[in-house]
N, C-alpha and C. Protein backbone atom coordinates (compact mmCIF):
# COMPACT_ATOMS: atom_id res chain seq x y z
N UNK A 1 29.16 -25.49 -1.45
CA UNK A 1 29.94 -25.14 -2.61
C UNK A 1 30.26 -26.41 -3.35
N UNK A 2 30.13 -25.86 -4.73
CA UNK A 2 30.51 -27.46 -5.26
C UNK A 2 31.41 -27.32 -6.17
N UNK A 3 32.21 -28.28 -6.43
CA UNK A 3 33.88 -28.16 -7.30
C UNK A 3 33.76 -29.10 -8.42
N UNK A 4 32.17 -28.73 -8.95
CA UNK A 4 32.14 -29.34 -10.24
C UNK A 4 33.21 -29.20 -11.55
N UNK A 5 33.07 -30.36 -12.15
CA UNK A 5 34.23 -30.28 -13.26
C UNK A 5 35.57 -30.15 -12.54
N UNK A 6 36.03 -30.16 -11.35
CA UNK A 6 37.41 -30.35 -10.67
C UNK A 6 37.40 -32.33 -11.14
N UNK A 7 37.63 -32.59 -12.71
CA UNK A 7 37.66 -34.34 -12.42
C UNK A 7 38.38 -34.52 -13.91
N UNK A 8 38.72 -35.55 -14.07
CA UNK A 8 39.89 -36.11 -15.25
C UNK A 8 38.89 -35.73 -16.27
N UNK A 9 37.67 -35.47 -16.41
CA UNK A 9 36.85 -35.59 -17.12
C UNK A 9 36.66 -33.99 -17.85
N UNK A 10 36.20 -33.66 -17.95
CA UNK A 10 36.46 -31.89 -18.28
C UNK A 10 37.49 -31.27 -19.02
N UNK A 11 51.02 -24.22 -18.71
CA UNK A 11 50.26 -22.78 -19.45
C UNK A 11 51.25 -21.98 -18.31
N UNK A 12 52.10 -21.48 -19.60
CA UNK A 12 52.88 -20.74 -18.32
C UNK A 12 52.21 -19.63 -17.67
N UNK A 13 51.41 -18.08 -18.84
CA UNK A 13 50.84 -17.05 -18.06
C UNK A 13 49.17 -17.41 -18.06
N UNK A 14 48.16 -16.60 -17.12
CA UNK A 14 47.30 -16.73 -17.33
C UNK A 14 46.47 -16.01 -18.35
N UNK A 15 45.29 -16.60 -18.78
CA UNK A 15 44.50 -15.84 -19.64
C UNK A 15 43.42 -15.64 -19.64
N UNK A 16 42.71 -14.45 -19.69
CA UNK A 16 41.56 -14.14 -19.60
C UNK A 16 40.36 -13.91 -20.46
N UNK A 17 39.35 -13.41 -20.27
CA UNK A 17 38.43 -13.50 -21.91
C UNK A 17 37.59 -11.94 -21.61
N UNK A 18 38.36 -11.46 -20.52
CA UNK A 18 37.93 -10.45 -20.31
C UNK A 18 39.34 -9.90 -20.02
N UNK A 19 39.24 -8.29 -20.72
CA UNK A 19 40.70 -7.62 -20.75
C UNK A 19 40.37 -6.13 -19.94
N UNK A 20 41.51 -6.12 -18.91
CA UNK A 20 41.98 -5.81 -17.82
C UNK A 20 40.75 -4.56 -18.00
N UNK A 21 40.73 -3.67 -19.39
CA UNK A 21 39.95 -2.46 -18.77
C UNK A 21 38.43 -2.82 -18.77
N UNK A 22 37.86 -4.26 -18.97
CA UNK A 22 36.19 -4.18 -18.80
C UNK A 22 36.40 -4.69 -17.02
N UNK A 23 37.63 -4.53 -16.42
CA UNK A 23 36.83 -5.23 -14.84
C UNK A 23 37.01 -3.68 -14.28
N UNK A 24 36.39 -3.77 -13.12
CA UNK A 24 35.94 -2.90 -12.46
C UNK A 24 37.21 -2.59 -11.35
N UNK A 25 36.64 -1.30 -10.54
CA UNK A 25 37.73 -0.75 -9.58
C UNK A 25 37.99 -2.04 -8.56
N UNK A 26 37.65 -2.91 -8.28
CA UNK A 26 37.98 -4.27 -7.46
C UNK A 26 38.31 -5.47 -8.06
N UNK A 27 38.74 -5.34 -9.73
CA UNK A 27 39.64 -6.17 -10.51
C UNK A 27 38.50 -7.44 -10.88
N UNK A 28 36.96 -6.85 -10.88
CA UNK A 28 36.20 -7.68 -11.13
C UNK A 28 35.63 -7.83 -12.28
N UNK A 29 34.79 -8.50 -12.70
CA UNK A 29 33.91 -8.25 -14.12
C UNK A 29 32.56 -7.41 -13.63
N UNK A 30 32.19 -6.32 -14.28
CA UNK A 30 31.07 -5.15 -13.18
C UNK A 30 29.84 -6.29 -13.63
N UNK A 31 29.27 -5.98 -11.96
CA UNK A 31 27.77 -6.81 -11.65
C UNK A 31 28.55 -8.54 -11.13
N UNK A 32 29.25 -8.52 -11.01
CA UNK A 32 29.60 -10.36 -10.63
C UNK A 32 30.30 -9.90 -8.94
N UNK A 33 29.56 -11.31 -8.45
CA UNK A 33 29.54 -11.36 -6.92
C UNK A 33 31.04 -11.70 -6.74
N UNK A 34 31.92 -12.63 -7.51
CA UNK A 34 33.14 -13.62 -7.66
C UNK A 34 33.93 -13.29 -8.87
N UNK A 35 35.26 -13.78 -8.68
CA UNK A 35 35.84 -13.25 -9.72
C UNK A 35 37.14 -14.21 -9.92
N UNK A 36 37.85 -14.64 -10.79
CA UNK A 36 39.00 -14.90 -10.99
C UNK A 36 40.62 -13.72 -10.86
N UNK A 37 41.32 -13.65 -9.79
CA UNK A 37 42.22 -13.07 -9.88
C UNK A 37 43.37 -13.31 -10.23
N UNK A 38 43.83 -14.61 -10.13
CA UNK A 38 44.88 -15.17 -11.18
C UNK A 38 45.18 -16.60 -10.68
N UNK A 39 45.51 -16.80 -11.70
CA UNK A 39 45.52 -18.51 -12.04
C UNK A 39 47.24 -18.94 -12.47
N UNK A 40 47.38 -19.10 -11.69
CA UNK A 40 49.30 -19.91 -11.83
C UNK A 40 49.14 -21.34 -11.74
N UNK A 41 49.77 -21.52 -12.71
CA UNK A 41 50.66 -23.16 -13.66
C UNK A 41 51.56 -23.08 -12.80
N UNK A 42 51.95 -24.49 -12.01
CA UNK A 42 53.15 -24.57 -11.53
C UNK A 42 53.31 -26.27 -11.89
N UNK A 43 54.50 -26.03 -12.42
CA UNK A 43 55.43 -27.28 -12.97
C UNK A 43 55.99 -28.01 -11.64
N UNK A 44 55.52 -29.70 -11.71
CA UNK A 44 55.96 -30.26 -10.63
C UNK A 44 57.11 -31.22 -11.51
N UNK A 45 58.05 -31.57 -10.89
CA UNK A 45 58.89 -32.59 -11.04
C UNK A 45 58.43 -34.41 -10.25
N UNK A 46 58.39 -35.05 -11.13
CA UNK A 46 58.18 -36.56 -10.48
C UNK A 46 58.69 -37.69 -12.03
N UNK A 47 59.32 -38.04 -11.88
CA UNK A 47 59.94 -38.90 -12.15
C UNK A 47 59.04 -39.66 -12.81
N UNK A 48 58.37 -39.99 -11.85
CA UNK A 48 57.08 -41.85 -12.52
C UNK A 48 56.01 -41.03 -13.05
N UNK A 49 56.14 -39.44 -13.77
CA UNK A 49 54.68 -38.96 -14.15
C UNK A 49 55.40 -38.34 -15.40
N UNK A 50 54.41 -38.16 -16.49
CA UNK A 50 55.06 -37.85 -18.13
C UNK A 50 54.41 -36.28 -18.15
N UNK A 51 53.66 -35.40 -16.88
CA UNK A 51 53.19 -34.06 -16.25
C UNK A 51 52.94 -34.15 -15.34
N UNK A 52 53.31 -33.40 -14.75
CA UNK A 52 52.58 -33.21 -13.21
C UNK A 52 52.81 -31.61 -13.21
N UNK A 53 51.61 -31.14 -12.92
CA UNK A 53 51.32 -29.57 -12.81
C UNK A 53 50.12 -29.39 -11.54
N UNK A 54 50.23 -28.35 -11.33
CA UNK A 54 49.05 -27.79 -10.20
C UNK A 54 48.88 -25.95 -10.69
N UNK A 55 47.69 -25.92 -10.70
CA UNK A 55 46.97 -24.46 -11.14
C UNK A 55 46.49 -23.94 -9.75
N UNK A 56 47.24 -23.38 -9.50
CA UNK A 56 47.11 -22.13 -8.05
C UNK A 56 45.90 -20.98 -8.63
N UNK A 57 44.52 -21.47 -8.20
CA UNK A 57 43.50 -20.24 -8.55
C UNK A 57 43.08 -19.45 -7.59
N UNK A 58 43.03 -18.15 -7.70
CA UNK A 58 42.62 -16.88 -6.55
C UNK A 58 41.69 -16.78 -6.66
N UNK A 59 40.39 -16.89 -6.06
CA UNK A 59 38.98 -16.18 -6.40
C UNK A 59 38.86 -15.46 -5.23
N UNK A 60 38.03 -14.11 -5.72
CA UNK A 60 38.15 -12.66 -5.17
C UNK A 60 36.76 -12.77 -4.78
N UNK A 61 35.89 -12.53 -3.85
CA UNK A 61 34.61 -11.76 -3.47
C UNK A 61 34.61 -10.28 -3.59
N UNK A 62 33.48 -9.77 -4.25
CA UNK A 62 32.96 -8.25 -3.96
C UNK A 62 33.22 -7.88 -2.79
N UNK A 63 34.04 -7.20 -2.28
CA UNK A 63 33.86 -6.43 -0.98
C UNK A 63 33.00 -6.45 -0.60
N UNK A 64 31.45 -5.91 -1.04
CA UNK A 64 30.20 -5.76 -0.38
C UNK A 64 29.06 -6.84 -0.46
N UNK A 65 29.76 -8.21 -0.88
CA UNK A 65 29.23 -9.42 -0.88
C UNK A 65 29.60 -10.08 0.46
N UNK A 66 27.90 -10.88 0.68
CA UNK A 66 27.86 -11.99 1.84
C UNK A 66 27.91 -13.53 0.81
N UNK A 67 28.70 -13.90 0.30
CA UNK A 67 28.92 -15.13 -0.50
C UNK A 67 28.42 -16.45 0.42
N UNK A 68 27.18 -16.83 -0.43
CA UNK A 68 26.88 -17.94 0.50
C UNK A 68 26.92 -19.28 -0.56
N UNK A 69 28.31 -19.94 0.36
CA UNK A 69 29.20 -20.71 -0.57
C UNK A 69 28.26 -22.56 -1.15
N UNK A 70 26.95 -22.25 -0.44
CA UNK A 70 26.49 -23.15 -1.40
C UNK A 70 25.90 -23.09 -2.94
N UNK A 71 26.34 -22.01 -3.06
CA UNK A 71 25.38 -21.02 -4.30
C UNK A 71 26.78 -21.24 -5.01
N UNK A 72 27.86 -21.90 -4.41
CA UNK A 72 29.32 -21.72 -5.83
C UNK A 72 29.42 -22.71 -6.23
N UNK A 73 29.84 -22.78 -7.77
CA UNK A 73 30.53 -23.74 -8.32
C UNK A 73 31.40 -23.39 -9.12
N UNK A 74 32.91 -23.96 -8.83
CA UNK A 74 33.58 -23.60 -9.98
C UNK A 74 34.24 -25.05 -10.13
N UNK A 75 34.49 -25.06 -11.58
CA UNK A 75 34.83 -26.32 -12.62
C UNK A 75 36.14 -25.79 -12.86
N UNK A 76 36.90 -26.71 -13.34
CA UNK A 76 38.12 -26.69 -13.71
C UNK A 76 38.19 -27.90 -14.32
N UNK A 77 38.62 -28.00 -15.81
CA UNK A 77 38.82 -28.67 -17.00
C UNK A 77 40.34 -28.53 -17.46
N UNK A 78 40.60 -29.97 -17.73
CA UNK A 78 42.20 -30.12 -18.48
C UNK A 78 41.71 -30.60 -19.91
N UNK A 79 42.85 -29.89 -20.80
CA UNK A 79 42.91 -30.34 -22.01
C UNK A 79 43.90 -31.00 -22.23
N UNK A 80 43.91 -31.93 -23.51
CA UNK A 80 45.16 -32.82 -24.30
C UNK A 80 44.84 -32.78 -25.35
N UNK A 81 46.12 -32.85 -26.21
CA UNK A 81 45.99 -32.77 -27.61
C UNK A 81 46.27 -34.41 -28.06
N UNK A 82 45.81 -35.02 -28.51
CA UNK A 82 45.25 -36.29 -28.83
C UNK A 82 46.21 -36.47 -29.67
N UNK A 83 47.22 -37.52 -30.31
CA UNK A 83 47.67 -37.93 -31.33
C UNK A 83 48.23 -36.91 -32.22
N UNK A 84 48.21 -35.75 -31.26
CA UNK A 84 48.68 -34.58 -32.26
C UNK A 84 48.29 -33.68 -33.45
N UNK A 85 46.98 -33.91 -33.06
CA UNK A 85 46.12 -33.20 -33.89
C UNK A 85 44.67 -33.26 -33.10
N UNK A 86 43.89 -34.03 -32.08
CA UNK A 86 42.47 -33.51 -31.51
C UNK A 86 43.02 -33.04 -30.27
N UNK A 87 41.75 -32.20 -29.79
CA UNK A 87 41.89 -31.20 -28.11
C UNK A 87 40.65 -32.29 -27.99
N UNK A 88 41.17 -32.94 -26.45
CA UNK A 88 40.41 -33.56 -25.56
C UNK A 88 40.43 -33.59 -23.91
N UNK A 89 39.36 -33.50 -23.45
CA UNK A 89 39.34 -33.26 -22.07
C UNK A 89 40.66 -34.78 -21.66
N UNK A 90 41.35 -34.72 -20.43
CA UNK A 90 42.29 -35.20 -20.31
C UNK A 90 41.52 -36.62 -19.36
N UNK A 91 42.72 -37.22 -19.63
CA UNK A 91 42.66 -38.46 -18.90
C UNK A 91 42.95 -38.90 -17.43
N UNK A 92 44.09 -37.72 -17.29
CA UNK A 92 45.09 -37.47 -16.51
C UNK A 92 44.53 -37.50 -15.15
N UNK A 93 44.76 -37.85 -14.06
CA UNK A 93 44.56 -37.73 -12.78
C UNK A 93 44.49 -36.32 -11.93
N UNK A 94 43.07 -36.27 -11.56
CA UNK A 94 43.01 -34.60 -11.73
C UNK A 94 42.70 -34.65 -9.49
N UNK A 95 43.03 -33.47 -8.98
CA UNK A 95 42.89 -33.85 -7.72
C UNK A 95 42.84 -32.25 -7.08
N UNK A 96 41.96 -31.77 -6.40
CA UNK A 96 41.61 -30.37 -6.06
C UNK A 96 41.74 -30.18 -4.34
N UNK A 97 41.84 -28.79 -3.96
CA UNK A 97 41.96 -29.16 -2.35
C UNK A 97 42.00 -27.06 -2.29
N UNK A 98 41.54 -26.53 -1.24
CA UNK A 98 41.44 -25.10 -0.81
C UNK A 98 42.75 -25.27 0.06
N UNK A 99 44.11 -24.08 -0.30
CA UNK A 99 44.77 -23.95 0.42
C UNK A 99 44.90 -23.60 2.06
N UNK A 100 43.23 -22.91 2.50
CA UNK A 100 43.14 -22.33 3.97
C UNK A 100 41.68 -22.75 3.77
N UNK A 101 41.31 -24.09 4.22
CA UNK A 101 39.25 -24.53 4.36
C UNK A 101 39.09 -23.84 5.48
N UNK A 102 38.14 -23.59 5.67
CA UNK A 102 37.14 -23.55 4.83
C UNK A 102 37.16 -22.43 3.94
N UNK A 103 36.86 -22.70 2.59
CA UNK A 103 36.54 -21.62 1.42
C UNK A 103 35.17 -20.90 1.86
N UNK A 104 35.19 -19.54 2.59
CA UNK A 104 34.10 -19.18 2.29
C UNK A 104 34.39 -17.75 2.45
N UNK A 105 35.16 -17.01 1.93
CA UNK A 105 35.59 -15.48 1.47
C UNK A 105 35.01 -14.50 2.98
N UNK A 106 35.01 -15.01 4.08
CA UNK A 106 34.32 -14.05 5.32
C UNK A 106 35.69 -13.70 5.70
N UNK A 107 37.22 -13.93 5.67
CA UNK A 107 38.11 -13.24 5.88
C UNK A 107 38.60 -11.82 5.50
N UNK A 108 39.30 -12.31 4.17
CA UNK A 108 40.00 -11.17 3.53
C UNK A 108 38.98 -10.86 1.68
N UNK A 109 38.01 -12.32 2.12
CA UNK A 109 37.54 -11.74 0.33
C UNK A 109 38.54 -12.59 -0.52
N UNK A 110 39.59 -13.56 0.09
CA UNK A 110 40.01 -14.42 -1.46
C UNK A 110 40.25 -15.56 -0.67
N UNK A 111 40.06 -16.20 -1.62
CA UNK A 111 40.27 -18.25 -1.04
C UNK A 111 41.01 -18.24 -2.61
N UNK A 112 42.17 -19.55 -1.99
CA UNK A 112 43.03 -19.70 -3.28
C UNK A 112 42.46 -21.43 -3.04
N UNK A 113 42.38 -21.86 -4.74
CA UNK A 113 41.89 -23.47 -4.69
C UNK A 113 43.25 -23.76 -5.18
N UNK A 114 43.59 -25.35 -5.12
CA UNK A 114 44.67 -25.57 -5.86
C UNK A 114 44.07 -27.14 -6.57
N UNK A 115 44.40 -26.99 -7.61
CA UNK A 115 43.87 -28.39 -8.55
C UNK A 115 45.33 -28.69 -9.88
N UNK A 116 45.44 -30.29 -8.75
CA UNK A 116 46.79 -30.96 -9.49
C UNK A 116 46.04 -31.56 -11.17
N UNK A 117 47.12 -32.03 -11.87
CA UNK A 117 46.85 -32.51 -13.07
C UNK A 117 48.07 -33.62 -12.87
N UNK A 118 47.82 -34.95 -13.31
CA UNK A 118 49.23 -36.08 -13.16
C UNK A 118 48.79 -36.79 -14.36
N UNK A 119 49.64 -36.81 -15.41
CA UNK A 119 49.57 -37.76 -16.36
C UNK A 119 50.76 -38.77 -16.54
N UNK A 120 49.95 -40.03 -16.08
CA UNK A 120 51.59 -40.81 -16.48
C UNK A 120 51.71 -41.49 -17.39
N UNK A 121 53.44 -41.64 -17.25
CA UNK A 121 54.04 -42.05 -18.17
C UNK A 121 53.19 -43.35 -18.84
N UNK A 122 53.22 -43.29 -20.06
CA UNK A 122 52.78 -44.60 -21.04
C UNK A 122 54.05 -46.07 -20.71
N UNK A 123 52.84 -46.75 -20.53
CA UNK A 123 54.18 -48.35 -20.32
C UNK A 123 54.16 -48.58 -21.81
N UNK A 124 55.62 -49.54 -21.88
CA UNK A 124 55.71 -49.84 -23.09
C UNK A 124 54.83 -50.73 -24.02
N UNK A 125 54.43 -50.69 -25.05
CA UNK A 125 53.28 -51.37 -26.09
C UNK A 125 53.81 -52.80 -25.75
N UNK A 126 53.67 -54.23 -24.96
CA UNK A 126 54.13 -55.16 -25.50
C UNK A 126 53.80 -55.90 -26.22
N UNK A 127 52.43 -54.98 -27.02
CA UNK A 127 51.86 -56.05 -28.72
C UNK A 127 51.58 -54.80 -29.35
N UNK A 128 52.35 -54.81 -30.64
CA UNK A 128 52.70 -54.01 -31.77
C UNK A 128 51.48 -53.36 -32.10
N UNK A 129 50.86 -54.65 -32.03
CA UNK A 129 48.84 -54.56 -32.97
C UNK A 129 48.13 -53.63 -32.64
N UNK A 130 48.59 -52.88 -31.16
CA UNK A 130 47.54 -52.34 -30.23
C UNK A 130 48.54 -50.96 -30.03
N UNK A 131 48.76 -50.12 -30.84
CA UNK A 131 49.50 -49.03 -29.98
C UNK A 131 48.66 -48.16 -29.36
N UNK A 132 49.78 -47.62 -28.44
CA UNK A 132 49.28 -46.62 -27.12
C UNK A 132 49.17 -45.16 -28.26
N UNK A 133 47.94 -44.14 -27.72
CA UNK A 133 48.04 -42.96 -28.48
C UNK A 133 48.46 -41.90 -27.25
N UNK A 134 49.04 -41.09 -28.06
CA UNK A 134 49.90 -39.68 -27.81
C UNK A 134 49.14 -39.22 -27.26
N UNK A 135 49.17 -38.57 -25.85
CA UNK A 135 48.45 -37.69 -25.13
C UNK A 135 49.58 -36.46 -24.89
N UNK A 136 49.55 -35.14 -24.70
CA UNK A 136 50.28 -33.77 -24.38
C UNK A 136 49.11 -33.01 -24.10
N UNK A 137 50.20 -32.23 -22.95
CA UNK A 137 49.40 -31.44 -22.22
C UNK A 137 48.74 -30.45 -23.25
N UNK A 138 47.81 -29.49 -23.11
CA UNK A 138 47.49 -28.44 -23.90
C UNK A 138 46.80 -27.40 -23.28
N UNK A 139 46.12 -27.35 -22.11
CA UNK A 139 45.71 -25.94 -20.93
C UNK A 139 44.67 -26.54 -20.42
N UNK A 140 43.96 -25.63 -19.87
CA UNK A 140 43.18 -25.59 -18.67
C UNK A 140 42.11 -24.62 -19.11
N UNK A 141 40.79 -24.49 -18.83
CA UNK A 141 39.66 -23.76 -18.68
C UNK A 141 39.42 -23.50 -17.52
N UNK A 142 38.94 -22.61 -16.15
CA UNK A 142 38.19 -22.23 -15.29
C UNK A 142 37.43 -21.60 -14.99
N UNK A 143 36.25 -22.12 -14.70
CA UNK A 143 34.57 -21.24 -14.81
C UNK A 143 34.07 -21.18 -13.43
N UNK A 144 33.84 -20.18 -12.66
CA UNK A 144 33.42 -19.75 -11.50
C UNK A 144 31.80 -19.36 -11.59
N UNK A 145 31.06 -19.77 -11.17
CA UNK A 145 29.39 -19.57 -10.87
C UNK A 145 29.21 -19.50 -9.74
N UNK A 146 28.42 -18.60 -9.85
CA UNK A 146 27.60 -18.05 -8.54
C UNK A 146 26.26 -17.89 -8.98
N UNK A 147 25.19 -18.59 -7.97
CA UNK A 147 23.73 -18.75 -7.88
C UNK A 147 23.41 -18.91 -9.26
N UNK A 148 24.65 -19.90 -9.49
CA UNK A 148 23.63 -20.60 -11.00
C UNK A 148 24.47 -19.52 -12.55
N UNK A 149 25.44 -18.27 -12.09
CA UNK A 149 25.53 -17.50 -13.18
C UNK A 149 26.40 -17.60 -13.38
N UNK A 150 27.46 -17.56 -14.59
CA UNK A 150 28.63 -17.57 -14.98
C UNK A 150 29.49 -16.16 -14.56
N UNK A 151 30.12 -16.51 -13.54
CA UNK A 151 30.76 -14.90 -13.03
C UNK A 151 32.00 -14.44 -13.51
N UNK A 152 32.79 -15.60 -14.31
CA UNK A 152 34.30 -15.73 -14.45
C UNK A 152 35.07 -16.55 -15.51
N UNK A 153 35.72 -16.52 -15.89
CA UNK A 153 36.50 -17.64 -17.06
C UNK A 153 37.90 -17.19 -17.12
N UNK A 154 39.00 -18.36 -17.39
CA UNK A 154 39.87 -17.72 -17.99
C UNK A 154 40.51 -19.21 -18.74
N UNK A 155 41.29 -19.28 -19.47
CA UNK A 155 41.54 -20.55 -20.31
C UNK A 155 43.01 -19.89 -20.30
N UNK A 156 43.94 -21.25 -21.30
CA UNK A 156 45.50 -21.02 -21.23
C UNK A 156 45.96 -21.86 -22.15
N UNK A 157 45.91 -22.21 -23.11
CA UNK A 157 45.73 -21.14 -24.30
C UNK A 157 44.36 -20.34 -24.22
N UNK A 158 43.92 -18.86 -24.39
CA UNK A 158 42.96 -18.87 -24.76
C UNK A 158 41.90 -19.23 -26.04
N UNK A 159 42.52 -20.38 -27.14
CA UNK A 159 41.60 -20.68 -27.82
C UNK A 159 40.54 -21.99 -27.50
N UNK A 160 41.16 -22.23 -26.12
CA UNK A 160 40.00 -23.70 -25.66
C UNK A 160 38.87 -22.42 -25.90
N UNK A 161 38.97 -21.06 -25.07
CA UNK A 161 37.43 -21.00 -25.36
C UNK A 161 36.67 -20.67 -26.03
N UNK A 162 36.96 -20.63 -27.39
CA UNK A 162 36.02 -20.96 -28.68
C UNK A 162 36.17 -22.24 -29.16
N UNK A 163 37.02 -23.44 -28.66
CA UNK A 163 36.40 -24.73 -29.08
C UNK A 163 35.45 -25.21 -27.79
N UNK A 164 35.56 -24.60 -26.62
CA UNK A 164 34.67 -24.96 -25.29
C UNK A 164 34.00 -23.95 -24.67
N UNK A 165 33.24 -22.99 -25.46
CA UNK A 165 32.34 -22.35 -24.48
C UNK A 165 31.94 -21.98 -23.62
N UNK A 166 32.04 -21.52 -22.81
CA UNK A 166 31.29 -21.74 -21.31
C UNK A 166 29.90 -21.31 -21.43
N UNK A 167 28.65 -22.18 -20.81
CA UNK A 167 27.85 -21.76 -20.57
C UNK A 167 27.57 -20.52 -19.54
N UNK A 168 26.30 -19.81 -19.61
CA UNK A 168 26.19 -18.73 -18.88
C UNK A 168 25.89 -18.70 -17.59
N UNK A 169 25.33 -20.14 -17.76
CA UNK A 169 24.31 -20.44 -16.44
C UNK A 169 24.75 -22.23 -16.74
N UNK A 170 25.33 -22.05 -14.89
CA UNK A 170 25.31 -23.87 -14.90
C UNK A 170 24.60 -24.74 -15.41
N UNK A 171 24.97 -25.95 -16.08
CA UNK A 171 24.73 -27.38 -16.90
C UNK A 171 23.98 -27.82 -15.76
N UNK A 172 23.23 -28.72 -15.42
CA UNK A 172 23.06 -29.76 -14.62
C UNK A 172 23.08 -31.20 -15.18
């Protein structure tokens, strides 16, 4: 399994791009092996950080799926709003980890991932000439693939995903 796009490089409720009545009787998108079941923002407190958040994600297996977890990838992307006017993948210190490893849905059918976000605080400019630019938080994208196919999405705001797309079928 690979946790591509879990990297600096790449919201209170969650949001989806699919609405509640196209998923199926197992809360899925119909025909997808994997699924997104919900995605929680949780606000951390730290002092020496200007955000610190962690996105609690559920991914669901088909009941009648044998998920063979080298065939997964799911990405997870932070946004920032730049100077207060551009959306840019973040800078921020991004750090991922499966609440119960091994991730491989042969239990109950859900593995929850958890992927921190830490942006810190800006030190002060001590030459005028050179200022520091405005970084703020602005959401998150998450794209779940299986054997190469796009099974899942959900964003927070949902307008990252008409400025970010998801492909259908993994990038390499």
């Amino acid at each position: 399994m690979k946790l591509a796009g879990v990297s600096s490089r790449p919201a209170p409720g969650p949001a989806t791009s699919a609405s509640p009545a196209s998923l199926d009787e197992e809360g899925l998108q119909p025909g997808s092996t994997l699924g997104l079941i919900d995605v929680k923002t949780i606000e951390e407190d730290d002092p020496d950080a200007a955000r610190k958040l962690k996105l609690r994600i559920g991914i669901k297996a088909r009941s009648t799926a044998d998920v063979d977890v080298q065939d997964v990838v799911i990405q997870v992307f932070f946004y920032d709003v730049l100077d207060g006017e551009h959306v840019v993948q973040t800078d921020a210190q991004v750090s991922s980890q499966w609440v119960t490893p091994p991730a491989d849905w042969s239990e109950d059918g859900i593995e929850i991932l958890e992927v921190g976000y830490l942006q810190a605080k800006l030190e002060q400019a001590s030459d005028e000439d050179f200022p520091q630019e405005s970084r703020e938080y602005l959401g998150y994208i998450v794209r779940v693939y299986y054997r190469n196919d796009l099974q899942d999405v959900r964003a927070d705001p949902v307008r990252l995903l008409s400025l970010f797309p998801p492909p259908l079928q993994v990038e390499n």
